[in-house]
Protein backbone atom coordinates (compact mmCIF):
# COMPACT_ATOMS: atom_id res chain seq x y z
CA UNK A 1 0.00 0.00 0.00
CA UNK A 2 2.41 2.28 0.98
CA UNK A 3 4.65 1.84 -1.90
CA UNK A 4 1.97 2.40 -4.34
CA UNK A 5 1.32 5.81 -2.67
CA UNK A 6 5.15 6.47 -2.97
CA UNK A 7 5.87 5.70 -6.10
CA UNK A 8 4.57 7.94 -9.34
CA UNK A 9 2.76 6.07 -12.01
CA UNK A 10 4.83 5.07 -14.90
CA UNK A 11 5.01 8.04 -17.80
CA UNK A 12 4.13 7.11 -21.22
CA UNK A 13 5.06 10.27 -22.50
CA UNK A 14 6.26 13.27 -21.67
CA UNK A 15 6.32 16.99 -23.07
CA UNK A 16 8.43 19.96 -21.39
CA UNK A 17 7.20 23.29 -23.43
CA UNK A 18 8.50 26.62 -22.25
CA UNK A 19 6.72 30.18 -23.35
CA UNK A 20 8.97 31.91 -26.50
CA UNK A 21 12.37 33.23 -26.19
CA UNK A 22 10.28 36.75 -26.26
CA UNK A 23 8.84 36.30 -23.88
CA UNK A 24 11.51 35.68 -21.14
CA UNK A 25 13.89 38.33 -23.05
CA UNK A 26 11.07 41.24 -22.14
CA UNK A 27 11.21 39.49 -18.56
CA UNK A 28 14.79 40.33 -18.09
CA UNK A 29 14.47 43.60 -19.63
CA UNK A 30 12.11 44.43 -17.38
CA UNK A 31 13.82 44.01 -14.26
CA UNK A 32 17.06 45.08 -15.58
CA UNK A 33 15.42 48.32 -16.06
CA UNK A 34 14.28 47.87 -11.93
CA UNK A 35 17.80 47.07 -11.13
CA UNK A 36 19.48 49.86 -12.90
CA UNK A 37 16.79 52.63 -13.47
CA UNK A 38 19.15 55.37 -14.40
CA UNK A 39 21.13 54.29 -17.08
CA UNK A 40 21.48 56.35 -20.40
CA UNK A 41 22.48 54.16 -23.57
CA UNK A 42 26.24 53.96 -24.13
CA UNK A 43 26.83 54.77 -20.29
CA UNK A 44 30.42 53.51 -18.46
CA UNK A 45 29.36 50.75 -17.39
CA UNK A 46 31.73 51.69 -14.13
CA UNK A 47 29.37 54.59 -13.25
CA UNK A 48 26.44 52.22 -13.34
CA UNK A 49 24.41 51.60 -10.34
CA UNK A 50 21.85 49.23 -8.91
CA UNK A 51 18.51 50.75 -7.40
CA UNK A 52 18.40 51.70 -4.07
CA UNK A 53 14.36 51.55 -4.12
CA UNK A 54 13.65 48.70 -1.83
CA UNK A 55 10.10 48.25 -4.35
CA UNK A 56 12.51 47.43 -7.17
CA UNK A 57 13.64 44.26 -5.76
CA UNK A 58 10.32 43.35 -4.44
CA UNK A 59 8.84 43.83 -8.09
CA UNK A 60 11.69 41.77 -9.16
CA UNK A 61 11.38 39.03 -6.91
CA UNK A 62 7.59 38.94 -7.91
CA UNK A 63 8.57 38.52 -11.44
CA UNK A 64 11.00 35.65 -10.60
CA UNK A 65 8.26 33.87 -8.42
CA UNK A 66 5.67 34.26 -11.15
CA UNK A 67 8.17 32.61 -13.64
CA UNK A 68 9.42 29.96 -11.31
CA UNK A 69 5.66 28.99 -11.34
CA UNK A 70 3.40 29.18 -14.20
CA UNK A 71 6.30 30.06 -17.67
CA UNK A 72 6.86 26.25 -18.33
CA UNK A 73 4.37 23.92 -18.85
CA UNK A 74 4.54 19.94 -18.59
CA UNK A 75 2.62 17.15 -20.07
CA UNK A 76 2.69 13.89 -18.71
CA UNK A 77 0.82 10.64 -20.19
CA UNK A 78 0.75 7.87 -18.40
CA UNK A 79 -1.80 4.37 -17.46
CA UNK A 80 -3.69 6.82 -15.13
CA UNK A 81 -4.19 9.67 -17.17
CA UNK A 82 -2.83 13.02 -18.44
CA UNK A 83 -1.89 15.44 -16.51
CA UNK A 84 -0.74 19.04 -17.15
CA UNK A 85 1.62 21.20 -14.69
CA UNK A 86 2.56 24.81 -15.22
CA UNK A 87 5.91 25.86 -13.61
CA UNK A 88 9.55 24.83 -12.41
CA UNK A 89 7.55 25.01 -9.10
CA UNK A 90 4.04 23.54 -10.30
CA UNK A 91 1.42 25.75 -8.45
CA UNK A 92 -1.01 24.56 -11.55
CA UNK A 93 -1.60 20.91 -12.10
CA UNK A 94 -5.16 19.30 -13.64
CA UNK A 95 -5.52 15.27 -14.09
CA UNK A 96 -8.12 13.97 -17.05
CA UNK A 97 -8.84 10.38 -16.39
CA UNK A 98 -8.68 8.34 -19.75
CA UNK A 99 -12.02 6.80 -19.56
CA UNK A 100 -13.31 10.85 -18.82
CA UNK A 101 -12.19 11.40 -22.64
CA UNK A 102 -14.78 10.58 -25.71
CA UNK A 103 -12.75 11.78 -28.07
CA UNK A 104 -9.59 14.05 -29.21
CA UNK A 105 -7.89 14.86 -31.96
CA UNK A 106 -4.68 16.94 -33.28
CA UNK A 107 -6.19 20.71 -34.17
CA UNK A 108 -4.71 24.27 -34.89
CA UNK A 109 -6.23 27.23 -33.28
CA UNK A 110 -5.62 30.78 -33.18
CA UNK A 111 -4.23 31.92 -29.40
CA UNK A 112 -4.16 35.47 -29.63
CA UNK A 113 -8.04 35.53 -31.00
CA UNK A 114 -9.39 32.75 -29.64
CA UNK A 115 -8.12 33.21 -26.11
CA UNK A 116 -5.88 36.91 -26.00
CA UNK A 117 -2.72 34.54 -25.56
CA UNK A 118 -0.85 31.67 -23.72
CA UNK A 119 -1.23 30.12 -20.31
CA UNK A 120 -3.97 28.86 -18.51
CA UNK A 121 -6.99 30.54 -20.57
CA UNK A 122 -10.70 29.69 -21.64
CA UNK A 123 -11.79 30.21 -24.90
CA UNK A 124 -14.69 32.86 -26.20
CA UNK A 125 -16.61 29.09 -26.59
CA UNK A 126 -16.22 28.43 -22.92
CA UNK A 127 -12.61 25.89 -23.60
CA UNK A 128 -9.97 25.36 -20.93
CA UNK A 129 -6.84 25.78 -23.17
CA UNK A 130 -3.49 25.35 -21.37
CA UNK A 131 -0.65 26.18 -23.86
CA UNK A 132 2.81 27.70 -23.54
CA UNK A 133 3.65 28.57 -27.51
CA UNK A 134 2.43 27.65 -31.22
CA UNK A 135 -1.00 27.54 -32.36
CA UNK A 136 -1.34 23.83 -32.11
CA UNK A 137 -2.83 21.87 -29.52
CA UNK A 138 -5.13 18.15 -29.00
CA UNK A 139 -8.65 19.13 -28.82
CA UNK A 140 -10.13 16.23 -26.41
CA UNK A 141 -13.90 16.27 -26.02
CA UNK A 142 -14.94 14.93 -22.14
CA UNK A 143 -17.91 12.77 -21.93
CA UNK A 144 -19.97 15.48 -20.40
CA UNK A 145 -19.20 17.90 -23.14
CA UNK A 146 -16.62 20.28 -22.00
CA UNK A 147 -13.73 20.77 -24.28
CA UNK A 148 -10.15 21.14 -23.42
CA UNK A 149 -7.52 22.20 -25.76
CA UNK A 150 -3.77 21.20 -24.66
CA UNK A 151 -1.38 22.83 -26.82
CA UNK A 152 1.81 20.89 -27.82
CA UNK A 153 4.49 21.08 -30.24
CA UNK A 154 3.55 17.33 -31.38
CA UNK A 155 0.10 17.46 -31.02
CA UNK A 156 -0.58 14.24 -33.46
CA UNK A 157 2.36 12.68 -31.06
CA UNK A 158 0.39 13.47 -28.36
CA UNK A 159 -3.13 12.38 -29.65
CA UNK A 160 -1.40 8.93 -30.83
CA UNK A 161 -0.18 8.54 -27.12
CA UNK A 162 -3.10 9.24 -25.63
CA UNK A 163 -5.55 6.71 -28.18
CA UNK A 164 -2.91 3.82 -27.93
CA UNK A 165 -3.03 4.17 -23.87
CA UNK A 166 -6.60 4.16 -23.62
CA UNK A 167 -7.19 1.47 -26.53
CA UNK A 168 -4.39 -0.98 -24.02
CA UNK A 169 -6.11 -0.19 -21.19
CA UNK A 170 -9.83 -1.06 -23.12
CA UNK A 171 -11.05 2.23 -22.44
């Protein structure tokens, strides 16, 4: 008993997507510019010096928390299920049962209209989409209707995974 609460369930497959280079460059610009508010372009860099605001380094710290947990996203298939994790330090984690899914397929979808971007985001047709980058994703279809998109770089990968798993398992 206790070893089968110890040990995690085998993985199937695995996917490790982080958000685009962009996005973690404007990061780092952003609290360089906290760090070292005052300098000019083509500065000494000997004169250069850090903040003394106390809120800079707060703000900073907030931006390394929030990317710590939610700017890399995980997808895990496995006997049990799939499950989805956002972060180096997962504060974001959902589980679909196999036998919850009726059916799913490999689809293309536009992020910035359908749901203003990446992340953790519902559709203007009511989908949980959890993405990272790329406009492609598995569309699975849960026996009670709702629809979750889950974006991937190898979506028919992904879809394949997920139907051989559940057609081994009878489901």
């Amino acid at each position: 008993m206790i070893d089968s609460v110890m040990k995690p369930a085998m993985t199937i497959y695995r996917e490790d997507q982080l958000f685009a280079p962009w996005v973690y460059l404007l990061l780092g610009m952003i609290a360089l510019n906290l760090l070292f508010p005052d300098v000019p372009p083509l500065q000494n860099i000997s004169d250069i010096r850090p903040s003394q605001d106390p809120a800079s380094y707060i703000v900073i710290s907030v931006i390394a928390l929030i990317t710590a947990c939610t700017m890399k996203m995980t997808t895990e298939v496995g006997p049990d299920g799939l499950t989805i994790t956002f972060g180096w330090l997962p504060i974001y984690r959902t589980h679909l049962k196999l036998h919850e899914i009726k059916s799913l397929e490999p689809c293309t979808y536009r992020p910035l209209i359908d749901t203003l971007g990446w992340g953790i985001r519902r559709s203007w047709k009511g989908e949980t989409v959890l993405s990272t980058r790329g406009n492609r994703a598995v569309r699975i279809t849960r026996h009670d209707g709702s629809v979750m998109l889950v974006g991937s770089q190898k979506p028919e990968e992904l879809a394949g995974v997920i139907e051989s798993t559940r057609r081994s398992l009878m489901i």
